[in-house]
Protein backbone atom coordinates (compact mmCIF):
# COMPACT_ATOMS: atom_id res chain seq x y z
CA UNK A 1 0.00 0.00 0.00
CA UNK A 2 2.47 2.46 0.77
CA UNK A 3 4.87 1.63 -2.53
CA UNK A 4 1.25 2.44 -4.15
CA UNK A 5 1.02 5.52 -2.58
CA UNK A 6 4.22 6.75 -3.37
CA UNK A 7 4.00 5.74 -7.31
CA UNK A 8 0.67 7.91 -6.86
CA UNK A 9 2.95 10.97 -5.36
CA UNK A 10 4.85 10.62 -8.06
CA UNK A 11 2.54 11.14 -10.92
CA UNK A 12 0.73 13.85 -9.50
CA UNK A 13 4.51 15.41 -9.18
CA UNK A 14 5.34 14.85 -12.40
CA UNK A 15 1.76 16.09 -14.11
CA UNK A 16 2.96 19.00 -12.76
CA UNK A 17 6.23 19.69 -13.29
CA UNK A 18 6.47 18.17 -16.85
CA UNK A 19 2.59 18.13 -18.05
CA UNK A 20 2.83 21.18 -20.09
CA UNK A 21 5.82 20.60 -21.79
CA UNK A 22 4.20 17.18 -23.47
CA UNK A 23 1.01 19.41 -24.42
CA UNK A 24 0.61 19.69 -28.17
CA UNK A 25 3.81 17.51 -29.38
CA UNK A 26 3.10 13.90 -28.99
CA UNK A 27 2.46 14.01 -33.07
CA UNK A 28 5.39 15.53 -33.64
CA UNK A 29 7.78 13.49 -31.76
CA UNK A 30 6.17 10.39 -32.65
CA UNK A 31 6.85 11.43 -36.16
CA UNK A 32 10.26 12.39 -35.60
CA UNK A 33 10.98 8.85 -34.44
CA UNK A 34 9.33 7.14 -36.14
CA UNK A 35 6.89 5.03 -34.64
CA UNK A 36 4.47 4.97 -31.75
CA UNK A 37 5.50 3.96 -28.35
CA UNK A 38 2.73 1.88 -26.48
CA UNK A 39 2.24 0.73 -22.67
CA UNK A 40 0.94 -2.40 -22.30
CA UNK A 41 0.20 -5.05 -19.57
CA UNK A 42 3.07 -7.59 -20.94
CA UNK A 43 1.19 -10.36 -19.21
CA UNK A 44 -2.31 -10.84 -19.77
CA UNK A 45 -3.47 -13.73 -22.39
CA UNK A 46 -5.81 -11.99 -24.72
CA UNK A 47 -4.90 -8.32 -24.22
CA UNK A 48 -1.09 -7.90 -24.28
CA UNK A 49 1.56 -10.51 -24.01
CA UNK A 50 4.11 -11.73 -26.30
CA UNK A 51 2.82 -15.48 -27.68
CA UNK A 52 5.60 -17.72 -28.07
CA UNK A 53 7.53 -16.57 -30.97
CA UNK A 54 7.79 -13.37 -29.20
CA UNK A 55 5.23 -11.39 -31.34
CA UNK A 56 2.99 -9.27 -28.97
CA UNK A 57 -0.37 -10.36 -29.16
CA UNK A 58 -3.89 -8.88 -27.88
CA UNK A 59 -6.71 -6.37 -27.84
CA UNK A 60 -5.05 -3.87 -26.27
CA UNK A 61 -1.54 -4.28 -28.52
CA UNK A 62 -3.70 -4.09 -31.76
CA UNK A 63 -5.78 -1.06 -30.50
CA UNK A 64 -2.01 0.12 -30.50
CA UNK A 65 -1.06 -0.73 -33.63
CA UNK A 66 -4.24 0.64 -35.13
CA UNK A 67 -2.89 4.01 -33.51
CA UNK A 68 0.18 3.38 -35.52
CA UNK A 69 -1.21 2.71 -38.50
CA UNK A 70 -3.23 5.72 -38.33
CA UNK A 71 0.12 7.67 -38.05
CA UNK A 72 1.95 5.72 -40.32
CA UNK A 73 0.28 3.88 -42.68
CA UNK A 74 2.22 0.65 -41.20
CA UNK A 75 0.88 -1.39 -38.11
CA UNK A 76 4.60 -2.51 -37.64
CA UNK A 77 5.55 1.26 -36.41
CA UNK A 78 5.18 0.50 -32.83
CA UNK A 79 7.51 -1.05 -29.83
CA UNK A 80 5.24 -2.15 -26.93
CA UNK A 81 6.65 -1.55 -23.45
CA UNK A 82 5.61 -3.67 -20.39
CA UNK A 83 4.13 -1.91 -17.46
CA UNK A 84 2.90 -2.81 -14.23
CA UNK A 85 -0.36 -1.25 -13.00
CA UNK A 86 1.51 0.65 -10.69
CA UNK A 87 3.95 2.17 -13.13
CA UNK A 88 1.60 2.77 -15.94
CA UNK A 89 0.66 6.07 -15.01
CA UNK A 90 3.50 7.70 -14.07
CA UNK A 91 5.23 6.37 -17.54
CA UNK A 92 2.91 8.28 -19.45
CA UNK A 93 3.07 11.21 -17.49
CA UNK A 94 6.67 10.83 -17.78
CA UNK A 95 6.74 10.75 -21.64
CA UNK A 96 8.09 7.28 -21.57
CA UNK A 97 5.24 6.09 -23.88
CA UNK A 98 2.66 8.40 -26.29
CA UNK A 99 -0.02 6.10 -25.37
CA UNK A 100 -1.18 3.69 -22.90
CA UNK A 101 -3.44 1.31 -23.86
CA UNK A 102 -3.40 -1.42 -20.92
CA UNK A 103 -6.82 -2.00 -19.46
CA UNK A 104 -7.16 0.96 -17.80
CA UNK A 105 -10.22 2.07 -15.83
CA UNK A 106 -11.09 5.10 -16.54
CA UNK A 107 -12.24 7.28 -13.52
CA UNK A 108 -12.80 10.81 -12.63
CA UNK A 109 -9.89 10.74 -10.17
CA UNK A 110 -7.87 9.97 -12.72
CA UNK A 111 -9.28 12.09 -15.14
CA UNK A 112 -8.69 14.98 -12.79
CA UNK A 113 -6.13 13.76 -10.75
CA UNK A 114 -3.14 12.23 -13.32
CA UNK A 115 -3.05 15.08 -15.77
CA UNK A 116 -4.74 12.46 -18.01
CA UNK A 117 -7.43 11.83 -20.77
CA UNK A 118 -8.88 8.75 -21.83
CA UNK A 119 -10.46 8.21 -25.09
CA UNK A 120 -12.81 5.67 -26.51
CA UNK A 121 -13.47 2.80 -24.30
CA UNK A 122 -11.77 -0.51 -26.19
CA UNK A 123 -13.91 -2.82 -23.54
CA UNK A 124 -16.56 -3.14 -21.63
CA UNK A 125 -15.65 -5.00 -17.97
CA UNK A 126 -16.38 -5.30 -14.81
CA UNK A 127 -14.62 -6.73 -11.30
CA UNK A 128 -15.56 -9.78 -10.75
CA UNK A 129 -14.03 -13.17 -8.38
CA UNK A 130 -11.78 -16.34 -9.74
CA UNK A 131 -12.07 -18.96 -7.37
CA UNK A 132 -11.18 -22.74 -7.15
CA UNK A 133 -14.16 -24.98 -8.39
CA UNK A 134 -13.22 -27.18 -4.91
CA UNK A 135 -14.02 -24.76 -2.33
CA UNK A 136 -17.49 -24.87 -3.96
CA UNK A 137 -18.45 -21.45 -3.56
CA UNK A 138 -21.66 -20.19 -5.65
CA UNK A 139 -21.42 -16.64 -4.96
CA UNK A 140 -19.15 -13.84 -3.82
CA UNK A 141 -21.58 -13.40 -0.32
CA UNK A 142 -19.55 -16.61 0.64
CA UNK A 143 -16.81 -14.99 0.68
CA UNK A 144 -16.47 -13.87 3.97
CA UNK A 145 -12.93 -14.49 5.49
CA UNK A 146 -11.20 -15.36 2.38
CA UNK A 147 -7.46 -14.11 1.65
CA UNK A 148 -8.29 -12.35 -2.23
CA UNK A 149 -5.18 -11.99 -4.38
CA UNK A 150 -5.23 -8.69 -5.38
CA UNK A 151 -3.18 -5.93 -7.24
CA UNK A 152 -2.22 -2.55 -5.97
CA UNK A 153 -2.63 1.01 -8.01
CA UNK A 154 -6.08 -0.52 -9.50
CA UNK A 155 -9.80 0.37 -9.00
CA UNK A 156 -9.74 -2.92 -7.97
CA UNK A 157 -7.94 -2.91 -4.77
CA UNK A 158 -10.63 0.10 -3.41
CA UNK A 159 -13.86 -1.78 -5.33
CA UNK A 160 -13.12 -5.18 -3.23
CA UNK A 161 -12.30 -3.29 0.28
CA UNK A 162 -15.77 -1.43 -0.57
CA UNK A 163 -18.03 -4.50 -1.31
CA UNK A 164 -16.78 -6.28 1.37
CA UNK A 165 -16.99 -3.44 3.97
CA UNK A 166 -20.74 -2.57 2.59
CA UNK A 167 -21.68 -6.59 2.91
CA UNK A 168 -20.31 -6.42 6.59
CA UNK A 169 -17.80 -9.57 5.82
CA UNK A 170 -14.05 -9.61 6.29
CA UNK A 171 -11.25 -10.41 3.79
CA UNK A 172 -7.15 -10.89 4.38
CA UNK A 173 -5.82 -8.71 1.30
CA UNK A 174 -2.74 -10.38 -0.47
CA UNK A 175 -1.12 -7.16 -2.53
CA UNK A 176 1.73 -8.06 -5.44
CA UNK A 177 2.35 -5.70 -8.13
CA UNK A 178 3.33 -8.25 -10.83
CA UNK A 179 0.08 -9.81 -12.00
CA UNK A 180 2.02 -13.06 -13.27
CA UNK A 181 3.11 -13.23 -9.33
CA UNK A 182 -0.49 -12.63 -8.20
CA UNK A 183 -1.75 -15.53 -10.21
CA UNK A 184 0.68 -18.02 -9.12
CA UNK A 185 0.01 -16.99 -5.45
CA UNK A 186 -3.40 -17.66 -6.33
CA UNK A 187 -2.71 -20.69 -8.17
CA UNK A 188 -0.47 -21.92 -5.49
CA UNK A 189 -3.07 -21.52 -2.93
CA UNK A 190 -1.93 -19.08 -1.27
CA UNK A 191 -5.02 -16.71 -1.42
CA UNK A 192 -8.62 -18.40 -2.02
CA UNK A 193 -9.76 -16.00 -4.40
CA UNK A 194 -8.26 -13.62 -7.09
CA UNK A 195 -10.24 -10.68 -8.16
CA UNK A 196 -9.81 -7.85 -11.18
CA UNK A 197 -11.54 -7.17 -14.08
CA UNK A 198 -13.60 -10.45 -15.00
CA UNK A 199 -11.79 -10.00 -18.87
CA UNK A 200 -8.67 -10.20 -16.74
CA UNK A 201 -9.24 -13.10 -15.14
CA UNK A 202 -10.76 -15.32 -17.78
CA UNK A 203 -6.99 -14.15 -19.40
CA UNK A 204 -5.67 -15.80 -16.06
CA UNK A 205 -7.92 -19.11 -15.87
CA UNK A 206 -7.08 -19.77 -19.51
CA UNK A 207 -3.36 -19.80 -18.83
CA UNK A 208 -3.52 -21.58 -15.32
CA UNK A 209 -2.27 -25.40 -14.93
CA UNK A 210 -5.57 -26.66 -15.40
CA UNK A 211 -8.17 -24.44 -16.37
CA UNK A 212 -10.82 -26.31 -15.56
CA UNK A 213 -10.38 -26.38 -12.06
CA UNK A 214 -10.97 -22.64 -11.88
CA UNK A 215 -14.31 -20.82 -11.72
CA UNK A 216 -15.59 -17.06 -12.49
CA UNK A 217 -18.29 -15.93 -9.98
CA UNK A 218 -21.36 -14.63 -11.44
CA UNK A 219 -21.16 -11.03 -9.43
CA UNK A 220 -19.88 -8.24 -10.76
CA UNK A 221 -19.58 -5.53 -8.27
CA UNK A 222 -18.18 -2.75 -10.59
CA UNK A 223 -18.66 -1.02 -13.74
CA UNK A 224 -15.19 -0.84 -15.30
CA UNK A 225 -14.80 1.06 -18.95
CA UNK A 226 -11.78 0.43 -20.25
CA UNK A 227 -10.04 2.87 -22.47
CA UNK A 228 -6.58 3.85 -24.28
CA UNK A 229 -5.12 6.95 -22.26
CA UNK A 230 -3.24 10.05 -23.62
CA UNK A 231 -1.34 13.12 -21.40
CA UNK A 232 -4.00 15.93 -20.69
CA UNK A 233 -3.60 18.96 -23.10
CA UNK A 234 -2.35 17.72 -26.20
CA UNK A 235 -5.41 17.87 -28.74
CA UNK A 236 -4.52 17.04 -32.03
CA UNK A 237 -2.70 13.74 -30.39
CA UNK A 238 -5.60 12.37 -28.09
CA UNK A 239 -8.20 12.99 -31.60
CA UNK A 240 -5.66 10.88 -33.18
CA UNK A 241 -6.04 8.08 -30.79
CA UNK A 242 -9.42 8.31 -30.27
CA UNK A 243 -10.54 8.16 -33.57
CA UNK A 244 -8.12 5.38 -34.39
CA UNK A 245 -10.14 3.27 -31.76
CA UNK A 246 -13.40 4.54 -32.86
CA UNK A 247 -12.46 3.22 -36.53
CA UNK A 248 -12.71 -0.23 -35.66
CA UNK A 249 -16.14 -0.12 -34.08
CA UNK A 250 -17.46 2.04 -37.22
CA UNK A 251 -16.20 -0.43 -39.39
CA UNK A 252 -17.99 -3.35 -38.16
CA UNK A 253 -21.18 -1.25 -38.17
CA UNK A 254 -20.58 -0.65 -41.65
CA UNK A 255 -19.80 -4.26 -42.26
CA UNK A 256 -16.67 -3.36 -43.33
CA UNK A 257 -13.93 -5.83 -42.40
CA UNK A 258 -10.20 -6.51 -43.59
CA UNK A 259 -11.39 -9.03 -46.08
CA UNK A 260 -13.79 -6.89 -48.16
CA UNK A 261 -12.34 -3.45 -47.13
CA UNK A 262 -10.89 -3.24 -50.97
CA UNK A 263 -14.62 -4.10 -52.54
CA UNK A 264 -16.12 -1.59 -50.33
CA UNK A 265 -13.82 1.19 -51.73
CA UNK A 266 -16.73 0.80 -54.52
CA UNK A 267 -19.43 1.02 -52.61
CA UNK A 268 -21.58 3.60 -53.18
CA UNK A 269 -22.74 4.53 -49.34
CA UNK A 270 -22.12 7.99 -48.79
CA UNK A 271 -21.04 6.99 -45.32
CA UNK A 272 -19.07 4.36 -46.44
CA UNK A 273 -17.17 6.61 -48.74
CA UNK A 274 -16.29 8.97 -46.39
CA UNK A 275 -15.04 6.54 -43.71
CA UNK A 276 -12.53 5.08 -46.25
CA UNK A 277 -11.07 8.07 -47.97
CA UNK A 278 -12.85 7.91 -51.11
CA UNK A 279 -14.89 11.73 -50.41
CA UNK A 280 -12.35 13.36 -48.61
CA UNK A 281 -12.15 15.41 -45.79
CA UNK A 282 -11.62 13.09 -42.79
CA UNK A 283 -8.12 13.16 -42.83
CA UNK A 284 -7.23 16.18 -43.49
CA UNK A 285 -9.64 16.92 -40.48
CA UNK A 286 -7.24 14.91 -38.53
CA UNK A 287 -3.82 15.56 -40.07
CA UNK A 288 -3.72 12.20 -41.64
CA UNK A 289 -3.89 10.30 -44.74
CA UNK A 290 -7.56 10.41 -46.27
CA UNK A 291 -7.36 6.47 -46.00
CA UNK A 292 -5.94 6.41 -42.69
CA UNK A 293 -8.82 4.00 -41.42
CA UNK A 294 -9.00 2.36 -44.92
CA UNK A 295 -5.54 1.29 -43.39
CA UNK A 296 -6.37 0.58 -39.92
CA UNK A 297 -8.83 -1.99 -41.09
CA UNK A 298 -6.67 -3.71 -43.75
CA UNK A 299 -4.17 -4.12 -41.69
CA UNK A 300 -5.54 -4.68 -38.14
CA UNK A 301 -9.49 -5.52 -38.98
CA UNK A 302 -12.76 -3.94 -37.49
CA UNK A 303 -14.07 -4.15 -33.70
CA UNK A 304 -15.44 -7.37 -34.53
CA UNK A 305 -12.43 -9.08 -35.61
CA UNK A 306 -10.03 -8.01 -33.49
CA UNK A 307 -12.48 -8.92 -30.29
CA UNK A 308 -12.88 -12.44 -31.69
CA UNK A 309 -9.55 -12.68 -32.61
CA UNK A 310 -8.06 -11.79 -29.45
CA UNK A 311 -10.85 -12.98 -26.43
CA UNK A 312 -13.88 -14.23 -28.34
CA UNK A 313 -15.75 -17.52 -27.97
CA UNK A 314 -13.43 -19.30 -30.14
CA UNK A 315 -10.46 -18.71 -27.69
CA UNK A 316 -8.85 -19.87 -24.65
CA UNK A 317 -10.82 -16.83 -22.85
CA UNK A 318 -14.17 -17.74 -24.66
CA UNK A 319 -15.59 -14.43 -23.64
CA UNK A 320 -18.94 -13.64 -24.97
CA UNK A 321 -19.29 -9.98 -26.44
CA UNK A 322 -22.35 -8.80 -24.31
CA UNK A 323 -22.21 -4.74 -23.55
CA UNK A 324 -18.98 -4.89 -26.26
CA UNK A 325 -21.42 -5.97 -28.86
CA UNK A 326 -22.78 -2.87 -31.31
CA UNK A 327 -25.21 -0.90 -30.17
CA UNK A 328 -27.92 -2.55 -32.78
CA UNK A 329 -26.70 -6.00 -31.60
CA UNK A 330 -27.51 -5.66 -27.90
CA UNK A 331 -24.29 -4.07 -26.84
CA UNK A 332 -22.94 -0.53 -25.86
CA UNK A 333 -20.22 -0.04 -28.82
CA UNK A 334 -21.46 3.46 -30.62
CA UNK A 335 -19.78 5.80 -32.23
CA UNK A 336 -20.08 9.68 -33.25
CA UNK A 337 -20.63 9.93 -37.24
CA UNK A 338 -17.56 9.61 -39.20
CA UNK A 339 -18.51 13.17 -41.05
């Protein structure tokens, strides 16, 4: 708790000393180097970790490379840097990365707080409770006087002290920073339960010894939108990102997807046509290329894809899409018009 407090002193220290001098030139240095520098868990299956070959894999890393490709025309202009929950803040603050796009919660304490600004949410969670399938518990109201595995500098740490404070039951808190520690504590027994974002720990169970002897609890005690983050003040940079998340999500409305994204250049949709690059005007609006999300979704794919892709039903997380479905599916995803 303390080492969480003082990574918190820190960032508010640096948003002020060194806030400013970020605002308004994230573009431009990104340019100047290159490619885009992205924070990323580094160890969560299905949102950002390196498979075995070493190429970085998940949600989160290709809502990064979209970001790149948006940029640069080229989803490869990107280096992905490992953070801890506890260090992701400051290292954006710090100007170690231009974005961070590791399952972040995005709160008005950190809004207000961290000097930062978070765009589009990429998913749709919410805190929920990993348990062993042995200890036969049906609900978190069992709960009472379990040791919970549990990562510091999250919403999660306060969101599990408050539920079980306001359900008058106890807990013993076991706090490591390095989530592939916390989930071999857990798996090791040395906590009874692990709880974070329910996305998170499906990304756990699916990489545990043996998955199958690992349940998800059917509470969720949180709402948890999670969303790319930029430094506060710099415009033309956190449009940029935004829209570069947005792209995917108004492709799949569109039905446009990395397979038939060349037939649809023909298409005669005015929205359609617009979107792409074929009636200018959105890319100049942002400083880009007119087919800037032509790119994105050649090279990375719509919403749709890269949520299958990455945590869908046909993976190891076999996550269902629910609120991250399209708004005219049953979901939340909605965009502004691309005009």
């Amino acid at each position: 708790m303390k080492k969480a407090g003082l990574y918190f002193v820190v960032a508010a220290l640096v948003v002020m000393l060194s806030g400013m001098a970020f605002a308004g030139q994230t573009y431009d240095t990104v340019k100047s180097k290159g490619y885009v520098t992205a924070g990323v868990n580094g160890e969560l299956f299905g949102f950002g970790k390196p498979d075995e070959k070493g190429v970085w894999r998940g949600l989160d890393v290709d809502t990064g490379r979209a970001v790149a490709v948006a940029v640069f025309g080229d989803a490869n202009k990107i280096k992905f840097i490992p953070l801890t929950a506890v260090q992701r803040f400051t290292a954006l603050q710090a100007g170690e990365i231009d974005v961070l796009c590791r399952n972040a919660t995005q709160t008005l304490g950190r809004d207000t707080e961290l000097g930062l600004d978070f765009v589009h949410v990429n998913y749709y969670d919410g805190q929920g409770f990993l348990v062993p399938k042995k200890l036969k518990v049906k609900t978190a109201r069992e709960l009472d006087g379990a040791t919970v595995c549990v990562l510091p500098g999250t919403t999660t740490e306060l969101n599990v002290a408050d539920y079980f404070r306001t359900n008058k039951m106890k807990m013993k808190p076991v706090v490591i920073e390095n989530t592939a520690e916390l989930a071999k504590a857990f798996f090791s027994g040395r906590c009874d339960v692990l709880t974070s974002d329910a996305s998170q720990l499906a990304g756990t169970r699916a990489v545990a010894p043996k998955p199958d002897d690992y349940v998800i609890l059917p509470d969720i005690i949180s709402k948890e939108p999670l969303a790319p983050a930029v430094r506060h003040g710099d415009d033309k940079w956190r449009d940029i990102v935004n829209y570069a998340v947005m792209a995917m999500i108004e492709a799949e409305e569109l039905d446009i997807t990395s397979k038939n994204v060349d037939q649809m250049l023909k298409s005669a949709n005015p929205n359609v046509k617009r979107f792409l690059g074929v009636s200018p005007g959105n890319g100049k609006a942002l400083g880009l290329d007119e087919k800037w999300a032509y790119n994105i979704i050649k090279q990375v794919g719509n919403y749709g894809e890269v949520f299958e892709r990455n945590v869908g039903a046909n993976t190891p997380l076999k996550i269902q899409r629910g609120l991250n479905a399209l708004w005219n599916n049953g979901g939340i995803m909605y965009t502004p018009p691309f005009k």
